[in-house]
Protein backbone atom coordinates (compact mmCIF):
# COMPACT_ATOMS: atom_id res chain seq x y z
CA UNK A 1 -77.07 -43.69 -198.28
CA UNK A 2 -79.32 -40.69 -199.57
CA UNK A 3 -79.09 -37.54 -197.69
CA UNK A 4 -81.36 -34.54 -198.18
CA UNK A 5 -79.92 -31.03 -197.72
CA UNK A 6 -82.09 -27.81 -197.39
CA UNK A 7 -80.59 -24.21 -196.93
CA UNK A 8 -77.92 -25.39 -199.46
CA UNK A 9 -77.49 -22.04 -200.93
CA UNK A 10 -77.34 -20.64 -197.52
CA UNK A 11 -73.66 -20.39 -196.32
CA UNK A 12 -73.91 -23.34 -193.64
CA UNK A 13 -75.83 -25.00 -196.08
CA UNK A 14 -73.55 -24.85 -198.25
CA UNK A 15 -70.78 -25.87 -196.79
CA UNK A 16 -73.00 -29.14 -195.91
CA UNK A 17 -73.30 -29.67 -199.21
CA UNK A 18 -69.78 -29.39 -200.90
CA UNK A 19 -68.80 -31.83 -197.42
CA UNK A 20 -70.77 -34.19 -198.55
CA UNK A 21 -70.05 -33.88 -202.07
CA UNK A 22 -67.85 -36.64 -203.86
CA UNK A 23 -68.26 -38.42 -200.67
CA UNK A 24 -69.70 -42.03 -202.47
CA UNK A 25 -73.48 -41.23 -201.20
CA UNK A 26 -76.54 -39.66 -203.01
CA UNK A 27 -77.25 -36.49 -201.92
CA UNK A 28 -80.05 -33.89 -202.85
CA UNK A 29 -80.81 -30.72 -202.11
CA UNK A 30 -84.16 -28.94 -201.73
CA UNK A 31 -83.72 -25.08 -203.17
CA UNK A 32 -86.53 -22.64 -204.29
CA UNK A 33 -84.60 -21.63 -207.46
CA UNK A 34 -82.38 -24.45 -208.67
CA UNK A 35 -81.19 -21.83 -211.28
CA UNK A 36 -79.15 -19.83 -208.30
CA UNK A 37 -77.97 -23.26 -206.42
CA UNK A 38 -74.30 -23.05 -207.29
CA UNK A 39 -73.66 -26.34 -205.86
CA UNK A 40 -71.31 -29.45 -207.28
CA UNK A 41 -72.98 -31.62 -210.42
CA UNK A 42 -72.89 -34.94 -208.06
CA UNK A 43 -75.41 -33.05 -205.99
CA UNK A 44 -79.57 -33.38 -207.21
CA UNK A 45 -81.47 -30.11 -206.90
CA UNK A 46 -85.38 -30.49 -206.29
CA UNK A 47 -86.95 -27.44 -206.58
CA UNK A 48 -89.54 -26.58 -203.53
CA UNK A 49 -90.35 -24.82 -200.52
CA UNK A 50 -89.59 -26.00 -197.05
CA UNK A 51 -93.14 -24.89 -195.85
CA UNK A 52 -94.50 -26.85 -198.74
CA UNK A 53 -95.96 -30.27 -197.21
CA UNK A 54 -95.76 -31.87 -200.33
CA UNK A 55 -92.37 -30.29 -202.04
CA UNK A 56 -91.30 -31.58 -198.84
CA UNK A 57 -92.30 -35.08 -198.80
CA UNK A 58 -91.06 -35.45 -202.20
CA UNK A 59 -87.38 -34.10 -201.07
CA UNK A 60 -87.79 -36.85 -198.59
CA UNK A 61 -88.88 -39.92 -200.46
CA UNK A 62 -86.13 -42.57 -200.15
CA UNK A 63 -84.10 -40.17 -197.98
CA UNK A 64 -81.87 -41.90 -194.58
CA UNK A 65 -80.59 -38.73 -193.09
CA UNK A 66 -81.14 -34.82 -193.42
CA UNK A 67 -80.00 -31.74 -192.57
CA UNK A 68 -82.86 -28.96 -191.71
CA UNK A 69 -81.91 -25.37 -192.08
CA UNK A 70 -85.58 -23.86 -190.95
CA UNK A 71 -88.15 -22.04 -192.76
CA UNK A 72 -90.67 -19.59 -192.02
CA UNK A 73 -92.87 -22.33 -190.08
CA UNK A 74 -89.69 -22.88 -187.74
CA UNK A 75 -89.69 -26.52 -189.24
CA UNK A 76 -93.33 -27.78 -188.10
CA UNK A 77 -94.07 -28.86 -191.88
CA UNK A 78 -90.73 -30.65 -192.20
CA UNK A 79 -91.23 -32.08 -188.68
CA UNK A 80 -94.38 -33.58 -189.48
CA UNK A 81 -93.05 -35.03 -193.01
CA UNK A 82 -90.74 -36.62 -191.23
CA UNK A 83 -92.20 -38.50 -189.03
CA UNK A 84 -93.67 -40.40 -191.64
CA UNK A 85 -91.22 -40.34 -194.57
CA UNK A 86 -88.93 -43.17 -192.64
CA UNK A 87 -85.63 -40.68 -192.81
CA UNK A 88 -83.70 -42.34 -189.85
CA UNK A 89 -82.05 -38.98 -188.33
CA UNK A 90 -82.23 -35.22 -188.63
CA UNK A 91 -79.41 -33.02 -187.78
CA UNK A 92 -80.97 -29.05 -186.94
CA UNK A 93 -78.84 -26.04 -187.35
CA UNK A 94 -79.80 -24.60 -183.86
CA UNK A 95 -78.94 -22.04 -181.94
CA UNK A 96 -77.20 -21.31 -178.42
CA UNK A 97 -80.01 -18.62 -178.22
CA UNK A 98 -82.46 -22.51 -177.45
CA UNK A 99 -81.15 -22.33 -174.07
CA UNK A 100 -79.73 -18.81 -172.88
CA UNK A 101 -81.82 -16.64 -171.28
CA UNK A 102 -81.77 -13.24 -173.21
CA UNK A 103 -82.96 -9.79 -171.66
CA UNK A 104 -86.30 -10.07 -173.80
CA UNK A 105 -86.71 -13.65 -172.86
CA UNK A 106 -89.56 -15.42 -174.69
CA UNK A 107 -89.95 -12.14 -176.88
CA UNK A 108 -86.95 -12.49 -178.53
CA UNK A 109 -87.76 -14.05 -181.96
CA UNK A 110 -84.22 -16.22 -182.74
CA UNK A 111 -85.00 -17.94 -179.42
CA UNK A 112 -88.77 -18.49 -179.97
CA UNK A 113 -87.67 -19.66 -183.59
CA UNK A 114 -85.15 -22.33 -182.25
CA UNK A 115 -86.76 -23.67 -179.89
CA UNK A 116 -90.00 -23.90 -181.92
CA UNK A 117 -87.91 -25.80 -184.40
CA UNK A 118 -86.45 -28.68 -181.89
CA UNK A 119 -90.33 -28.99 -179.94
CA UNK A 120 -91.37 -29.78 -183.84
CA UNK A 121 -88.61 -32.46 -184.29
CA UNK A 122 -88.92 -34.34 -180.85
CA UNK A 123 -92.69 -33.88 -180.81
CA UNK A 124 -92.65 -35.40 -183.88
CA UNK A 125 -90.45 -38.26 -182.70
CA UNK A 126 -87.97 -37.90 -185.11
CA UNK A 127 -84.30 -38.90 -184.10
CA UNK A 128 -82.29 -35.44 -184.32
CA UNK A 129 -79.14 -33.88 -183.65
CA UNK A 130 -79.43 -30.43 -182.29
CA UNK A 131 -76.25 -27.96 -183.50
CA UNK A 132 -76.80 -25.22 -181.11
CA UNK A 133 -74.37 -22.79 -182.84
CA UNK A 134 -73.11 -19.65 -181.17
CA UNK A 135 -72.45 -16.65 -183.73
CA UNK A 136 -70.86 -16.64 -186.39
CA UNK A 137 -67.23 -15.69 -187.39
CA UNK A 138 -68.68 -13.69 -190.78
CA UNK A 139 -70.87 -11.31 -188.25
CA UNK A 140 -67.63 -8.77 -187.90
CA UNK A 141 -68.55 -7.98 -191.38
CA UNK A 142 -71.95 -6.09 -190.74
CA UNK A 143 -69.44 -3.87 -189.00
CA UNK A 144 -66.71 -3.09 -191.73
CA UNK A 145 -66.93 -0.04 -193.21
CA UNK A 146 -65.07 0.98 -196.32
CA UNK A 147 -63.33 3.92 -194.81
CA UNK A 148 -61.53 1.25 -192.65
CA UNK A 149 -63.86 1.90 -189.30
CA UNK A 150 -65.30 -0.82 -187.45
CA UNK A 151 -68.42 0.75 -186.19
CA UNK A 152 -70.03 -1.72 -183.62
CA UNK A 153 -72.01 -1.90 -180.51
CA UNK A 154 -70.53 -3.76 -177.47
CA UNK A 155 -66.99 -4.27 -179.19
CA UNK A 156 -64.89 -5.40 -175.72
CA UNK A 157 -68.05 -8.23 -175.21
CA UNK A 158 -66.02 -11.48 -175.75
CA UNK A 159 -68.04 -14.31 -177.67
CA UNK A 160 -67.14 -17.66 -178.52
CA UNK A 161 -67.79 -17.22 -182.49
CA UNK A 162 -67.88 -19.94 -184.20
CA UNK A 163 -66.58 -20.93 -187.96
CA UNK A 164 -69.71 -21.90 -190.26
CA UNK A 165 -67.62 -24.30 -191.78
CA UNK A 166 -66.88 -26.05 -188.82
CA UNK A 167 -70.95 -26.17 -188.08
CA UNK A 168 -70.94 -28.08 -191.44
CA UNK A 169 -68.86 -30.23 -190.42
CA UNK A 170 -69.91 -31.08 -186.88
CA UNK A 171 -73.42 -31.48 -188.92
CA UNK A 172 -71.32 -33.84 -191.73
CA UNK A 173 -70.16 -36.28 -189.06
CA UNK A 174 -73.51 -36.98 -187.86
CA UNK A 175 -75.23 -37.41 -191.25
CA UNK A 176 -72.43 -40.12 -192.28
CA UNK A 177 -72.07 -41.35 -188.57
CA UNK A 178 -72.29 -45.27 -188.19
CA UNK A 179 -74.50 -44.59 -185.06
CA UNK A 180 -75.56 -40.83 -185.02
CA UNK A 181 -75.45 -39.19 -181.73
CA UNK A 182 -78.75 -37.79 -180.59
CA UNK A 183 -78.90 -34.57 -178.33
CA UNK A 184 -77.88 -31.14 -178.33
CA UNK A 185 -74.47 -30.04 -178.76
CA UNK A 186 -73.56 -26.16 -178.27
CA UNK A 187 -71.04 -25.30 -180.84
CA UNK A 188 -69.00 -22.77 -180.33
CA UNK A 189 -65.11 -21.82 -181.32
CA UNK A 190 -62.06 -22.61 -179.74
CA UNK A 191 -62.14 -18.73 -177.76
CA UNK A 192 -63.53 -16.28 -175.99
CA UNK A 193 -63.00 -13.23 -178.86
CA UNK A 194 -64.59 -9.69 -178.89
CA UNK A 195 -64.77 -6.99 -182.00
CA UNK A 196 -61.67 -5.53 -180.56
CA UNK A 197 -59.71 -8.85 -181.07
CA UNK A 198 -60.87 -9.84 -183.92
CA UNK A 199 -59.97 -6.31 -185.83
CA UNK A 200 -56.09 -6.80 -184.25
CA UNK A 201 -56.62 -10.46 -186.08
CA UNK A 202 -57.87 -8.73 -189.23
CA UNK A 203 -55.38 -6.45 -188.95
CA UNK A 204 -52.34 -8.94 -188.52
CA UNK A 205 -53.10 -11.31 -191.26
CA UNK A 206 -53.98 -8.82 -193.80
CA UNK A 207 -51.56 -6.06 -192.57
CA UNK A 208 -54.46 -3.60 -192.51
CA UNK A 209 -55.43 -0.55 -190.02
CA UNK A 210 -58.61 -1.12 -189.18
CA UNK A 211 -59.87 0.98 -186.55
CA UNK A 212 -62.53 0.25 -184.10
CA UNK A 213 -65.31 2.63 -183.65
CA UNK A 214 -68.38 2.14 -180.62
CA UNK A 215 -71.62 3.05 -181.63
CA UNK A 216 -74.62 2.44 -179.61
CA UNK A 217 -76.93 -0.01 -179.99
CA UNK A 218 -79.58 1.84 -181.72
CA UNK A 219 -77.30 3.20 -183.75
CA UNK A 220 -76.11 -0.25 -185.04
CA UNK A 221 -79.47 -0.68 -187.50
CA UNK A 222 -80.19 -3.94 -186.45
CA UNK A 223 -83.40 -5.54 -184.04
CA UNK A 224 -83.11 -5.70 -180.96
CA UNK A 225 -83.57 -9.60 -180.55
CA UNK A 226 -80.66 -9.88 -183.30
CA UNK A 227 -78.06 -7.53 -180.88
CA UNK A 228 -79.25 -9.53 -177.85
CA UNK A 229 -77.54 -12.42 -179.18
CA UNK A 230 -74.20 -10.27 -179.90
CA UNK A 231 -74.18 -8.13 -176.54
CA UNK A 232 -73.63 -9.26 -172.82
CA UNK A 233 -76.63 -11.60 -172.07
CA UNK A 234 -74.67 -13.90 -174.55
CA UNK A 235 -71.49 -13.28 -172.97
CA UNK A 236 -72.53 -16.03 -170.33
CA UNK A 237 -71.90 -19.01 -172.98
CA UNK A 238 -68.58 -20.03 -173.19
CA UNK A 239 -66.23 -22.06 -175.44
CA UNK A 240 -67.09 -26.02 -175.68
CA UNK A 241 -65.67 -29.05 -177.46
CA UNK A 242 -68.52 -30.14 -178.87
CA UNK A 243 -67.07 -29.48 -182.93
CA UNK A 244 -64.13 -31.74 -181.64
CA UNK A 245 -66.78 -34.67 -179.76
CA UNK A 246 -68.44 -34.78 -183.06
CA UNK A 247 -65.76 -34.15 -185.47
CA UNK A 248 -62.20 -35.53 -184.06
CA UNK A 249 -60.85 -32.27 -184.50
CA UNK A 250 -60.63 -28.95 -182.54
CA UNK A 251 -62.74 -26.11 -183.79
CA UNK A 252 -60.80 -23.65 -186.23
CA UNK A 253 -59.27 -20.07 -184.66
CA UNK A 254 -60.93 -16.91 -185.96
CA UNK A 255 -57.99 -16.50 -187.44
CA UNK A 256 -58.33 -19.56 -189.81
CA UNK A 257 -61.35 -17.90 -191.14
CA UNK A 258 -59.69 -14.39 -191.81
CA UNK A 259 -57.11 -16.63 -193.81
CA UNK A 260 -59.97 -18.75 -196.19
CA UNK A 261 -61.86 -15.30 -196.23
CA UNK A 262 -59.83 -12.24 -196.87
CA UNK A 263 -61.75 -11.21 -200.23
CA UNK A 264 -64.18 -10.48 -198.15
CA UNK A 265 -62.44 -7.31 -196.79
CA UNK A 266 -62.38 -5.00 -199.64
């Protein structure tokens, strides 16, 4: 089977990509720059852009499955490529943000992106797998500072975070399923876990003393759509089992990713 990857050298990506690797099938991966695509050697790299119709249809000439990471266009150029290209099913990294009503509502850009990206695909008539992914474990990091403060907005709002590399995976079942499973899936970690808890984590595993700081929203730098999906509105989605439906296996504990990650807390 040949398998086409984009947003390899993206961290989901990635992971995709090194799951798949050594795995008996032939899989390529569209990048911009194959120069900065540290990926493994069994892996092609075709060089392209995502909202390039015909990079795109090359990426996807013999292809039976694929895994969309979106561009710019919010995936209407890879939509319509492949409903003609013959690929046989798409798996989208989505996001919870597809069908949760945030306080800007149709203004807020992640869910206008998303849902843009899954009206291409089923428009299209492409068979897809939706991976509606809550946020991600590595977000406690745009918090970190190096005097050992966590400065964040809304740190007691508990979120199901999620592991990226269990996203991969969920995403890696699907593109070497016998019989794909069509659909959304909201995948989310194995807990309800705020800033607070995850600091005591951080704190336990790597015997630091990590304080935890509230700051105010605008304080915290970042657009408002982007803290929408970190405050209260998205307190309302809760833990599933989707990673385990599509995977056989429970999702992975926060703290699992403190353990695989800890050089990333200087």
């Amino acid at each position: 089977m040949k398998i086409l990857v984009t947003g390899a050298t993206g961290t989901v990506g990635g992971h995709v990509a090194r799951q798949l690797s050594g795995r008996g099938h032939e899989v390529v991966a569209l990048v911009r720059d194959s120069a900065k695509a540290d990926l493994p050697a069994d892996i092609t790299l075709i060089e392209g852009d995502l909202t390039n119709a015909g990079d795109v249809r090359r990426a996807l000439a013999g292809v039976d499955r694929a895994y969309l990471t979106m561009a710019d266009d919010n995936g209407a150029v890879f939509a319509a490529e492949a409903a003609t290209s013959g690929v046989g099913h798409v798996v989208l990294l989505s996001s919870f943000t597809a069908v949760t009503e945030l306080p800007s509502g149709a203004a807020n850009f992640v869910t206008a992106r998303h849902q843009a990206g899954e009206r291409a695909l089923t428009e299209a008539g492409v068979p897809s797998t939706f991976l509606r992914a809550a946020g991600f474990d590595y977000n406690i990091l745009l918090w970190v500072g190096e005097d050992g403060v966590v400065r964040a907005p809304n740190p007691d709002v508990p979120l199901p975070i999620v592991d990226p590399s269990d996203i991969a995976a969920s995403a890696v079942a699907q593109l070497l399923a016998d019989d794909p499973k069509p659909g959304p899936y909201l995948i989310t970690g194995p807990a309800l876990v705020s800033v607070r808890d995850q600091v005591n984590t951080i704190n336990t595993i790597l015997t630091r003393s990590y304080v935890v700081q509230e700051i105010t929203e605008a304080e915290a730098g970042l657009p408002v759509p982007i803290l929408e999906t970190m405050g209260p509105a998205a307190a309302v989605v809760g833990p599933t089992t989707d990673v385990e439906t599509l995977t056989g296996r429970p999702a992975r504990p926060f703290a699992a990713w403190v353990t695989d990650n800890q050089a990333a807390f200087k």
